[in-house]
Each structure stands twice: as C-alpha cells, then as structure tokens.
N, C-alpha and C. Protein backbone atom coordinates (compact mmCIF):
# COMPACT_ATOMS: atom_id res chain seq x y z
N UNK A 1 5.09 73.06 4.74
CA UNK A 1 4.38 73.44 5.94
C UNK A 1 4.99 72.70 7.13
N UNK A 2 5.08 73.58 8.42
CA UNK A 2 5.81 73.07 8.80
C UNK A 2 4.60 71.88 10.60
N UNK A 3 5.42 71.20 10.55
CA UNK A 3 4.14 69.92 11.38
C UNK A 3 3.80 71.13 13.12
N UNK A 4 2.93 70.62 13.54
CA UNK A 4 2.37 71.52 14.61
C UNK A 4 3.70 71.44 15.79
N UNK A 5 4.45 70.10 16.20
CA UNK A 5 5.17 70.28 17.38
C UNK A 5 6.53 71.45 16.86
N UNK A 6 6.75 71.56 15.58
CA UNK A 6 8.05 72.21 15.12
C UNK A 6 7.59 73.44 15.33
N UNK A 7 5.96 74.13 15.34
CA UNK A 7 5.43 75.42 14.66
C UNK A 7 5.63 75.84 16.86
N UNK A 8 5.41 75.03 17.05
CA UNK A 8 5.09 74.86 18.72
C UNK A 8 6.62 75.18 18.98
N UNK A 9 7.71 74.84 18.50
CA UNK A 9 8.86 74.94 18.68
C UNK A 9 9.26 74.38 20.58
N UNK A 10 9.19 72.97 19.96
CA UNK A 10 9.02 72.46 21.37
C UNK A 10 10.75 72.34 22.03
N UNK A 11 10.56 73.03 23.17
CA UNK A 11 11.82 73.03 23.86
C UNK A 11 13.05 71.88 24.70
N UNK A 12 13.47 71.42 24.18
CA UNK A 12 14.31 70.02 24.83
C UNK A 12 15.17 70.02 25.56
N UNK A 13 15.65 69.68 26.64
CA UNK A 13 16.78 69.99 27.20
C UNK A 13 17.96 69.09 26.20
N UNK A 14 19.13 69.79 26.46
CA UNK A 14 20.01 69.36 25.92
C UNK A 14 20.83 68.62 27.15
N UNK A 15 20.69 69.14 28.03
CA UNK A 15 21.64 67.68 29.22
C UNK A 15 20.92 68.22 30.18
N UNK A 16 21.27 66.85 30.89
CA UNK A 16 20.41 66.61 32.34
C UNK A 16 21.90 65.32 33.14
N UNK A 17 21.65 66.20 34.67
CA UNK A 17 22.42 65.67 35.21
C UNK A 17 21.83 64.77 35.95
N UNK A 18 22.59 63.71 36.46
CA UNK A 18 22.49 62.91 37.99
C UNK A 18 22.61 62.80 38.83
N UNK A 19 22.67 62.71 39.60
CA UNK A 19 24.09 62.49 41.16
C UNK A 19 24.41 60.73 40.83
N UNK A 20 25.92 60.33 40.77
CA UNK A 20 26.28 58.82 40.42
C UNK A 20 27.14 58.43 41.38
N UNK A 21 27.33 57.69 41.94
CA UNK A 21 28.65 57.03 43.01
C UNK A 21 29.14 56.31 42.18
N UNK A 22 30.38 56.57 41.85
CA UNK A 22 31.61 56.15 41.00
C UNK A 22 32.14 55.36 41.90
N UNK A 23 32.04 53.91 42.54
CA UNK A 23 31.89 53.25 42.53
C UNK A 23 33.07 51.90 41.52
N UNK A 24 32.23 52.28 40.49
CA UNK A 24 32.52 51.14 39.34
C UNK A 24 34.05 51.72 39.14
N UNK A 25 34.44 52.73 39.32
CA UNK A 25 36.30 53.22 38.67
C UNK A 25 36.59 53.08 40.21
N UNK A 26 36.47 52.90 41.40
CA UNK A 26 37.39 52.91 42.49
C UNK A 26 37.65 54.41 42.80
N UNK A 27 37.18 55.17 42.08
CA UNK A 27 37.60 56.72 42.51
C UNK A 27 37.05 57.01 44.01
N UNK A 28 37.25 56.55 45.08
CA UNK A 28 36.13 56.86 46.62
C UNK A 28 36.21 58.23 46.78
N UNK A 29 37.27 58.98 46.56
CA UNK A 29 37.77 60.38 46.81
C UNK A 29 37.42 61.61 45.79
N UNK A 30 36.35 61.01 44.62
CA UNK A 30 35.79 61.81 44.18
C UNK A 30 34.40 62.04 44.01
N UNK A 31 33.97 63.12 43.05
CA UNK A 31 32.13 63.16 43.13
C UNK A 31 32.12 62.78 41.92
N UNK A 32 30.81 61.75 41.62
CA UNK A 32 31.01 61.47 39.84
C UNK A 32 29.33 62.12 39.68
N UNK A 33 29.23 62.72 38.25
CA UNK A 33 27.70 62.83 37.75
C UNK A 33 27.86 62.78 36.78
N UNK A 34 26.39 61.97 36.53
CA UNK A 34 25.92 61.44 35.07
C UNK A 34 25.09 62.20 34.06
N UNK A 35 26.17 63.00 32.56
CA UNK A 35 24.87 63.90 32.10
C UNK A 35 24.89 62.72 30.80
N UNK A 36 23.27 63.40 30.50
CA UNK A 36 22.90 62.68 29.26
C UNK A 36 23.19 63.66 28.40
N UNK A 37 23.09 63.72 27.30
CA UNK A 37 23.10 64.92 26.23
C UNK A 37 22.47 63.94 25.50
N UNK A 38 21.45 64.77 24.88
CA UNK A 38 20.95 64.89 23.10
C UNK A 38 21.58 65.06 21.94
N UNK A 39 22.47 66.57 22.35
CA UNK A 39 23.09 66.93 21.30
C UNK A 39 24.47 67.42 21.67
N UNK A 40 25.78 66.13 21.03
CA UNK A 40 26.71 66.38 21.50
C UNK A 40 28.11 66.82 20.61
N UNK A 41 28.18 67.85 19.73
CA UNK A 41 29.06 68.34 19.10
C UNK A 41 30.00 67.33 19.05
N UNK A 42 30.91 67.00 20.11
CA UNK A 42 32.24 66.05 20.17
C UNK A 42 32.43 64.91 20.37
N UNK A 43 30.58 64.32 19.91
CA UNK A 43 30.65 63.06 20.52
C UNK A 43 31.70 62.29 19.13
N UNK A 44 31.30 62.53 17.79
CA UNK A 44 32.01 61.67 17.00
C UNK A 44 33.15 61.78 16.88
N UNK A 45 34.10 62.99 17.66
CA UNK A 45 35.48 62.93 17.85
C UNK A 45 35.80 62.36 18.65
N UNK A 46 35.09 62.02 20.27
CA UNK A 46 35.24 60.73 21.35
C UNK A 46 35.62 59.74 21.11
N UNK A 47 34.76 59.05 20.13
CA UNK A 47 34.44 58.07 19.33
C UNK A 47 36.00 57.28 19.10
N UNK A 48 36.33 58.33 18.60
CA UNK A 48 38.21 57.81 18.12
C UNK A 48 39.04 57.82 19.34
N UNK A 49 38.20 58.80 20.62
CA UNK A 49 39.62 58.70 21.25
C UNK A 49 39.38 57.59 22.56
N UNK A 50 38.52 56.67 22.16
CA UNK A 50 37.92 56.23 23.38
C UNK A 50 38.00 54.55 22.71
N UNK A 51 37.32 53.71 23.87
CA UNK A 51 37.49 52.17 23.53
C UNK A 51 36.21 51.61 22.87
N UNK A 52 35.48 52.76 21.99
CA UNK A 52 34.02 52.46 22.02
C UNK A 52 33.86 51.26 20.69
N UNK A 53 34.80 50.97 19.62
CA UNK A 53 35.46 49.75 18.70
C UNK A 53 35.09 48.82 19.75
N UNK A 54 35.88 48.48 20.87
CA UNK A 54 36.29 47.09 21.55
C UNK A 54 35.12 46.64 22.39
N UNK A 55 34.34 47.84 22.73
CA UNK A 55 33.11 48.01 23.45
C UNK A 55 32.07 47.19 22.97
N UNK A 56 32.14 47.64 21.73
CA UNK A 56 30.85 46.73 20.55
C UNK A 56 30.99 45.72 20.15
N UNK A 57 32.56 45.23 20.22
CA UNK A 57 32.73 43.82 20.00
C UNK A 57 32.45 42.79 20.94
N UNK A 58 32.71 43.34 22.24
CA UNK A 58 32.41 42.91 23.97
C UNK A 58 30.89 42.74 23.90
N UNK A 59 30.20 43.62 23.50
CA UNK A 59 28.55 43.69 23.42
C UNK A 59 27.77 42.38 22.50
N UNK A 60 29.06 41.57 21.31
CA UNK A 60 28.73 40.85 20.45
C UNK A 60 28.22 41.16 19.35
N UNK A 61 28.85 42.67 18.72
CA UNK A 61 28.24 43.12 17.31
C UNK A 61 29.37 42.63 16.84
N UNK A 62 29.29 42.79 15.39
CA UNK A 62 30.18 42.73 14.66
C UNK A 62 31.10 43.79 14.38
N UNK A 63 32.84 43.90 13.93
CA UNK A 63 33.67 45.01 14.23
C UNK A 63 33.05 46.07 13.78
N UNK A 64 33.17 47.04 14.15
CA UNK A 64 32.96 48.46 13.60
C UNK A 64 33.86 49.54 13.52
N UNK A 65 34.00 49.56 12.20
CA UNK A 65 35.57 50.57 11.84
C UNK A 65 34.33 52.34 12.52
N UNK A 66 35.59 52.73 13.22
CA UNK A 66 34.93 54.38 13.66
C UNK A 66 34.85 55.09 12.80
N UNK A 67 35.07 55.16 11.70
CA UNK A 67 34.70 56.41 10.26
C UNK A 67 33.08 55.77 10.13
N UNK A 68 32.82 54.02 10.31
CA UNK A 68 31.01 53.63 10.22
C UNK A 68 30.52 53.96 11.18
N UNK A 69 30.97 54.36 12.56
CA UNK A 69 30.28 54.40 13.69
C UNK A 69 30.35 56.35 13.21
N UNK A 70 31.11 56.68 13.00
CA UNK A 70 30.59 58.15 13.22
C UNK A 70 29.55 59.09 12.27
N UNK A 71 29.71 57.87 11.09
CA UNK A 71 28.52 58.56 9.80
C UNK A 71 27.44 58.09 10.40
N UNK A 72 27.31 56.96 11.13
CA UNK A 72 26.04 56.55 11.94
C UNK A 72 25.46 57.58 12.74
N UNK A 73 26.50 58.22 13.53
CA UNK A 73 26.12 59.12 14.36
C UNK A 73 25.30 60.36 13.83
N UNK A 74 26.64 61.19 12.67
CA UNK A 74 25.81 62.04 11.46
C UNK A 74 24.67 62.26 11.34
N UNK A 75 24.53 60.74 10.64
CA UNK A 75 23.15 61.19 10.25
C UNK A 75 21.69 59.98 10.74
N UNK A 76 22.02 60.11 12.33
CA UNK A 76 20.62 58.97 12.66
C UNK A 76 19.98 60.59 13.33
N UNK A 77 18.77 60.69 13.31
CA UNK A 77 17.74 62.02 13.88
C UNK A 77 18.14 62.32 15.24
N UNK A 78 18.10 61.06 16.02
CA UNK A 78 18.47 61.78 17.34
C UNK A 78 19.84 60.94 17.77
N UNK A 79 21.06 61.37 18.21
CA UNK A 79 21.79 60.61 19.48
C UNK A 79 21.91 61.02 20.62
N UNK A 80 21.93 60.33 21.85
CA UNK A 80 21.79 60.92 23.00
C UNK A 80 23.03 59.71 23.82
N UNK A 81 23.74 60.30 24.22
CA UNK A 81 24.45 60.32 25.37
C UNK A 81 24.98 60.29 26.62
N UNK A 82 25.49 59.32 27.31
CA UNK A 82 25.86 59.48 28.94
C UNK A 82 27.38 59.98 28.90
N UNK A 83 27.65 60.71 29.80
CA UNK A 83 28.93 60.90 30.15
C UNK A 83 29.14 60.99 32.06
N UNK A 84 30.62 60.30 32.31
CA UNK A 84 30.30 60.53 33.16
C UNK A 84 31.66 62.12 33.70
N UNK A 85 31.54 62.77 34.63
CA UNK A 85 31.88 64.14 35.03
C UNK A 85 32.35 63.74 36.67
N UNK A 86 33.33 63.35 36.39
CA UNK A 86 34.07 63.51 38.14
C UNK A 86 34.67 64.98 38.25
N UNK A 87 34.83 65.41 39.68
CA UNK A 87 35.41 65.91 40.42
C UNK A 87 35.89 65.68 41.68
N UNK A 88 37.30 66.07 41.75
CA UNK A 88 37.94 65.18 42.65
C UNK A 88 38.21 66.80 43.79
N UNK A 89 37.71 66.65 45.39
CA UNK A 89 36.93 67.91 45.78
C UNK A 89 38.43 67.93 46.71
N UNK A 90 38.97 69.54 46.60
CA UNK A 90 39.74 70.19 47.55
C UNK A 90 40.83 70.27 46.18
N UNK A 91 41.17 69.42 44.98
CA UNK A 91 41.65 69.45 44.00
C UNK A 91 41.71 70.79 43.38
N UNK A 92 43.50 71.43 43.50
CA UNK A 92 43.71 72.95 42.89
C UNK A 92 43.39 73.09 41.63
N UNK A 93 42.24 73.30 40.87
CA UNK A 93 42.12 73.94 39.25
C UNK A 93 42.65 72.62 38.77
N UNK A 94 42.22 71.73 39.06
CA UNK A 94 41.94 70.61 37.96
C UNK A 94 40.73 70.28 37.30
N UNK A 95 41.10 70.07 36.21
CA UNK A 95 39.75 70.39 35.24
C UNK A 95 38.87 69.29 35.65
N UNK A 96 37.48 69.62 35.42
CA UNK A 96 36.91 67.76 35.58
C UNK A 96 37.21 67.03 34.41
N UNK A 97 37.21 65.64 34.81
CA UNK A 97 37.49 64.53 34.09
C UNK A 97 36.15 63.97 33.12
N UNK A 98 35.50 63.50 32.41
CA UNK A 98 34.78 63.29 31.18
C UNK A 98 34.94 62.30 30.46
N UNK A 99 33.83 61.37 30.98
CA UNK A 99 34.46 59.72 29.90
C UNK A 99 32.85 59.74 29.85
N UNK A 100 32.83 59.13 28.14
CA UNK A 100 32.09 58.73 27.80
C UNK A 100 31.40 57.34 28.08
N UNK A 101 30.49 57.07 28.16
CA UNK A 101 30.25 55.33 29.09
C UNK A 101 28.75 54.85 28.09
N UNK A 102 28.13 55.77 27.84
CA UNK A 102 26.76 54.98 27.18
C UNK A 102 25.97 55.97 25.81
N UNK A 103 25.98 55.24 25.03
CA UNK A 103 25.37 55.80 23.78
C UNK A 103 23.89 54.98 23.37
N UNK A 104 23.21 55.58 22.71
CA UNK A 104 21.89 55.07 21.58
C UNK A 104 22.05 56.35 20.56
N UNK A 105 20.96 55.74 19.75
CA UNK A 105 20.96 56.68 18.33
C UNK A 105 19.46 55.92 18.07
N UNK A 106 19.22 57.15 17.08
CA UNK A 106 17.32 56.75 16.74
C UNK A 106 17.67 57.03 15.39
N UNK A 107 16.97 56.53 14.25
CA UNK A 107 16.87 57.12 13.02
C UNK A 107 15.31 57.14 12.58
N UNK A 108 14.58 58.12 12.08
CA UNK A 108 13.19 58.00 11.80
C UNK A 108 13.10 58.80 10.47
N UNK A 109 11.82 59.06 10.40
CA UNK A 109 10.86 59.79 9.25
C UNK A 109 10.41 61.09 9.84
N UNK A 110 11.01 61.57 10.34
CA UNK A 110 10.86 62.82 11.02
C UNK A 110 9.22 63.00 11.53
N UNK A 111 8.46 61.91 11.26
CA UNK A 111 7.17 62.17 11.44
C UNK A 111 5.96 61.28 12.44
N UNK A 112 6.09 59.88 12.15
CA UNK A 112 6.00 59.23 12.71
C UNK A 112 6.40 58.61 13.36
N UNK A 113 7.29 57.52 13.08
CA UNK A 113 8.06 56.70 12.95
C UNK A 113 9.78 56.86 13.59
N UNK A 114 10.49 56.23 14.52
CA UNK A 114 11.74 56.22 15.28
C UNK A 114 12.25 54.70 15.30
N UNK A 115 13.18 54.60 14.87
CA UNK A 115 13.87 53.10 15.71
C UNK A 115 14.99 53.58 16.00
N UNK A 116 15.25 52.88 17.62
CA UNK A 116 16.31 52.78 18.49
C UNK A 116 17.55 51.71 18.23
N UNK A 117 18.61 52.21 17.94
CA UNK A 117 19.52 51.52 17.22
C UNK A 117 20.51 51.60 18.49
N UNK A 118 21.82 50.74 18.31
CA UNK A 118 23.46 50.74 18.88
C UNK A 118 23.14 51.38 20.09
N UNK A 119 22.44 50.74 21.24
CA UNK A 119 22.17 51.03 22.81
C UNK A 119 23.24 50.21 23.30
N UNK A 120 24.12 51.17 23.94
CA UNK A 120 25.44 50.13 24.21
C UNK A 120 25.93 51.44 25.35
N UNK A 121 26.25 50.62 26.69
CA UNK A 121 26.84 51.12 27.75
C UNK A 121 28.13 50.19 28.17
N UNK A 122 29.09 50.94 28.57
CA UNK A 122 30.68 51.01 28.84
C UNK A 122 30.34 49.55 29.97
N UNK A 123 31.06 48.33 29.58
CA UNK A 123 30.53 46.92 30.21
C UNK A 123 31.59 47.47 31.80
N UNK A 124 32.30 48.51 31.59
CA UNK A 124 32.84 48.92 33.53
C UNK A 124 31.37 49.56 34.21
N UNK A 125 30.61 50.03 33.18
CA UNK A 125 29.19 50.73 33.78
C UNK A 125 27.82 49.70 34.07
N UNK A 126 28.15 49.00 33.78
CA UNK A 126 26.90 48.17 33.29
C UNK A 126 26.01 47.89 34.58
N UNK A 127 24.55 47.39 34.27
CA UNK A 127 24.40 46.81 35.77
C UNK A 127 24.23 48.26 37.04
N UNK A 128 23.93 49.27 36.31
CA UNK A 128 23.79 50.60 37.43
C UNK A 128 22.49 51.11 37.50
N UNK A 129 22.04 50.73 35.75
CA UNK A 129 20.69 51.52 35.63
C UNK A 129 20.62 52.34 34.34
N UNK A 130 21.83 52.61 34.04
CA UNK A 130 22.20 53.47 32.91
C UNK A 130 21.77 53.29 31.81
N UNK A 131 22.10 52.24 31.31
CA UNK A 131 21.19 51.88 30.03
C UNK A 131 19.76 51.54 30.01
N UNK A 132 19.10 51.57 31.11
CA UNK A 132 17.59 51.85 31.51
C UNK A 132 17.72 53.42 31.27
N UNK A 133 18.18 54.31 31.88
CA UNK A 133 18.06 55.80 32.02
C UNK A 133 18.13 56.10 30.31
N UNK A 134 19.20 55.65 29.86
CA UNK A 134 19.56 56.29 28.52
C UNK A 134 18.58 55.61 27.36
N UNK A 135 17.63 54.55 27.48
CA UNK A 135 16.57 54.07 26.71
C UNK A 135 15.05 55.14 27.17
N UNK A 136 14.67 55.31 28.53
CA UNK A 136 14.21 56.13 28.93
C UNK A 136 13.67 57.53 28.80
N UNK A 137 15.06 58.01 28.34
CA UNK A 137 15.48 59.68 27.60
C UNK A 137 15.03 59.62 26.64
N UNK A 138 15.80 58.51 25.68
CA UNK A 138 15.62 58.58 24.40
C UNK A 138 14.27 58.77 23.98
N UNK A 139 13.52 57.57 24.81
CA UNK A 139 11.78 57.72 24.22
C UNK A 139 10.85 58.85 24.69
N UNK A 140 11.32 59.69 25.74
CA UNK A 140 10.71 60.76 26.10
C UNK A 140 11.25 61.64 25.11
N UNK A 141 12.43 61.61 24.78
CA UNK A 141 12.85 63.06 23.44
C UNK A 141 11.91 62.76 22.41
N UNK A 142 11.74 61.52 22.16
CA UNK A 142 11.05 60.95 20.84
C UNK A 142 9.65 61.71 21.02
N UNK A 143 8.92 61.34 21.93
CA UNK A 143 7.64 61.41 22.23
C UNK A 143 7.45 62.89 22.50
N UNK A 144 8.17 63.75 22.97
CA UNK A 144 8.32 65.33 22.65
C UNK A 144 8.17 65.55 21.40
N UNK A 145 8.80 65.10 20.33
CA UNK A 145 8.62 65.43 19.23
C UNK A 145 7.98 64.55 18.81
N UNK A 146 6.65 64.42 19.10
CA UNK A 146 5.52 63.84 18.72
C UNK A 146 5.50 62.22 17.77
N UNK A 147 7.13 61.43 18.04
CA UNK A 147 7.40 60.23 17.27
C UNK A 147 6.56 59.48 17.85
N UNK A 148 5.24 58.92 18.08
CA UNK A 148 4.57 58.00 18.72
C UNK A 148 5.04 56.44 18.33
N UNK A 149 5.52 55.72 16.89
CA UNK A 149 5.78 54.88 16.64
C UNK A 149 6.98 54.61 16.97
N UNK A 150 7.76 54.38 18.58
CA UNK A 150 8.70 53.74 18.13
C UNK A 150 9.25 52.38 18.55
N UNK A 151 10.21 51.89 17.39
CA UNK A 151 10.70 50.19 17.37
C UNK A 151 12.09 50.41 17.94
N UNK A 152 12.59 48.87 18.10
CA UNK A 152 13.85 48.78 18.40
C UNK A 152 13.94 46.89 17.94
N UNK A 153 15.11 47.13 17.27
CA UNK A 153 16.01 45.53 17.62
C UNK A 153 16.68 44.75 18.21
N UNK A 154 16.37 43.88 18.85
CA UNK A 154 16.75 43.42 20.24
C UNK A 154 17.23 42.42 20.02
N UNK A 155 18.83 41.76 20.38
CA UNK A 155 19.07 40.60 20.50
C UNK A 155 18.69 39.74 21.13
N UNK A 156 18.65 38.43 21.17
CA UNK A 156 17.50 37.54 22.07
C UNK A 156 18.00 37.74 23.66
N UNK A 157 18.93 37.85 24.15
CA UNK A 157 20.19 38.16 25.31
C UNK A 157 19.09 39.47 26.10
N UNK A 158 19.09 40.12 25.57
CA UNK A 158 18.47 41.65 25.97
C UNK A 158 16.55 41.96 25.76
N UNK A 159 16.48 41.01 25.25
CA UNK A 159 14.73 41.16 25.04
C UNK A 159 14.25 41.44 26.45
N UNK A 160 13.98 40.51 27.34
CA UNK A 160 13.64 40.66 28.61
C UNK A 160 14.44 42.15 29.39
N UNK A 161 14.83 42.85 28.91
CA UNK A 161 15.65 44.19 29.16
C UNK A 161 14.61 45.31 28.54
N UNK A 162 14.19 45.05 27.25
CA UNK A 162 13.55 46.00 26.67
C UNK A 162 12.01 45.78 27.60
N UNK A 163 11.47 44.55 27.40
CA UNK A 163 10.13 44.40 28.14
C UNK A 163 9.81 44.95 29.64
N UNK A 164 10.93 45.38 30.28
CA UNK A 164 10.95 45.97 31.47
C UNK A 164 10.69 47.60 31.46
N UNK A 165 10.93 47.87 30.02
CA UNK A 165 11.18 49.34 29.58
C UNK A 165 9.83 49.62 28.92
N UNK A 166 8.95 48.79 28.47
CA UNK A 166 7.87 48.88 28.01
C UNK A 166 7.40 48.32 26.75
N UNK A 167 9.03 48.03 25.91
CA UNK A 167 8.59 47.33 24.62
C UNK A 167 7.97 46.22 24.37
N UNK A 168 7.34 45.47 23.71
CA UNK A 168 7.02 44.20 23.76
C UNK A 168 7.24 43.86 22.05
N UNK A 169 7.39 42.60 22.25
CA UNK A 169 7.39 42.16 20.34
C UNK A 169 6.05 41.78 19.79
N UNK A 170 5.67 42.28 18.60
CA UNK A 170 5.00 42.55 17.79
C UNK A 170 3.46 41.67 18.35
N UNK A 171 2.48 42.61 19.05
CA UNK A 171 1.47 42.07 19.19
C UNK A 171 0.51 41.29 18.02
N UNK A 172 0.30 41.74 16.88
CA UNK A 172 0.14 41.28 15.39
C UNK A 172 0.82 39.91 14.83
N UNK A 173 2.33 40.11 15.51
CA UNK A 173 3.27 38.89 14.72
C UNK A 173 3.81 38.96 13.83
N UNK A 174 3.86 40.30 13.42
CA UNK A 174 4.37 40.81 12.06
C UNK A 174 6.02 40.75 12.68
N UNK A 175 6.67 39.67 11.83
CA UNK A 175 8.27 39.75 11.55
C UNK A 175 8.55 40.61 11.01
N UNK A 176 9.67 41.00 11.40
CA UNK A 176 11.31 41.56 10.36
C UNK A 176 11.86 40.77 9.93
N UNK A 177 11.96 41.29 8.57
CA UNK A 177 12.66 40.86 7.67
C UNK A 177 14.33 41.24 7.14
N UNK A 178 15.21 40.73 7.27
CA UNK A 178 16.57 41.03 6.65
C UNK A 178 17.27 40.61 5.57
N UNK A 179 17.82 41.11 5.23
CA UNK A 179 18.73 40.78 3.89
C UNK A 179 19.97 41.20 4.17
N UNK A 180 20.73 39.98 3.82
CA UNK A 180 22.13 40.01 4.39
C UNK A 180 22.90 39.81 3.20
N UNK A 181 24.11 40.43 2.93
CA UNK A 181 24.98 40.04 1.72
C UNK A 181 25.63 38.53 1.79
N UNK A 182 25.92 38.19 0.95
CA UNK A 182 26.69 36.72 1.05
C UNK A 182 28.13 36.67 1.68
N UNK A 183 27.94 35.84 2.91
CA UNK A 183 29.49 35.81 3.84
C UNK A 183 29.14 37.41 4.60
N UNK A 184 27.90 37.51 5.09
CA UNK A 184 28.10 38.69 6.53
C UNK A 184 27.53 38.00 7.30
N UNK A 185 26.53 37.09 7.34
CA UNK A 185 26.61 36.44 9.02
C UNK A 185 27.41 35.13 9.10
C-alpha cells in the first residue's frame, strides 16, 4: 500500500534557480546563476571530472576514492545539488559554462526518518550562503515528502552552522554511537 504523500503524488521541483554575482571566480564580465537540482543524472559522472576528491580532504574528511563517493550518491534517497551556470553576455553561441560547487545527500527509511550526510561546498564558494541554501532545500524536499525526523552529523567546527539552520543536539542526550574498524581513526 502505497503511504498517503506518494498516493498524493506530491510534485517537487527538480531545479530552482538564483541570481549569484560570481564574484568568487573574478568573471566581472559575466552573469553567474545558482541552480540546485534534486535530481541530477550526471552528477556521478562530474564527480570524476571535477576536484570534488581534494575538496573533501580540504573539508577534513578522510580520502575518498570516487567509485565510494559515487555508490554514495546511487544509493542515498535524496541528493541535491548546486551548480553554478555562467553566461558571458554579447558572447557568439558559446555554450554556458557549468561547475559544480556544492553537494549533500540524505539517506532514510523512506518513511520517517532522513539523515543529512557529505554537506560540502566548493571552499572558492564558501562563505556566500550556499551551503545554508543547499541544507535549506534539502529539508524542505524532505519535509514534502512527509520525512519529519530529520538528523545530521556535525563536526564540532560546523555545529554552530547547523544551529543557525535549526538543528540542535539531542534535547534527551541521547548519544551516537560508532564503531570504527581497527587503524580507521
């Protein structure tokens, strides 16, 4: 049987634009906009062709070979996306330009339950708003599809980041718990 928001067949946008001042690349002579996407066919082919490895190491994760970052992508319920879309104006039939700059991913129980995983924006982007916007999205897609529970893991660096966004840590006090293999932290 299928749950009431699916029977509702609730409608999502798949991208939403911005207006952005590109700014951060020095481009003055062009227009930049910021789409988000939900659902992005080519994001896990990006993935390889982009610096998003060196990105996560800069962020302070640990390495991530891109064949783990893209099964991540696969199969977490939702990923959603920034890209940014210049056009450079009076420019003869040049295509627009398209760089990827900010990712999250959710994985849930299709029912209740969401956690917000690998929220990581391009450190040339940082500091704009973006990764506010793209935490933002995410929990409104969630909350469309009726995920009311959702968590996230926060490094101690970024806590005061999430609390601005609305999260807070565990009113109850209930820890997380991890299990780590021997020689991974």
């Amino acid at each position: 049987m299928k749950a009431d928001w699916q029977q509702r067949q609730v409608s999502l946008p798949q991208n939403c634009t911005h207006p952005f001042d590109l700014l951060a690349d020095g481009r003055h002579n062009s227009i930049g906009k910021i789409l988000f996407q939900t659902v992005s066919p080519t994001l896990t082919s990006l993935l390889s062709q982009t610096r998003w490895p060196s990105a996560c190491l800069q962020a302070g994760w640990p390495h991530r070979p891109v064949p783990k970052l893209q099964a991540a992508l696969r199969n977490s319920y939702l990923v959603s996306s920034l890209h940014v879309r210049v056009t450079t104006p009076g420019a003869k039939s040049s295509p627009d330009e398209e760089t990827l700059v900010g990712i999250a991913r959710a994985t849930s129980d299709y029912s209740f339950n969401a956690t917000i995983w690998d929220v990581i924006v391009d450190p040339e982007y940082q500091g704009q708003g973006l990764g506010k916007a793209l935490v933002e999205n995410m929990v409104r897609t969630l909350l469309r599809r009726e995920i009311l529970n959702i968590t996230l893991f926060a490094d101690a660096g970024v806590v005061d980041f999430y609390r601005t966004l609305g999260f807070e840590t565990d009113p109850e006090g209930i820890k997380g718990m991890f299990w780590y293999p021997p020689g991974f932290r």
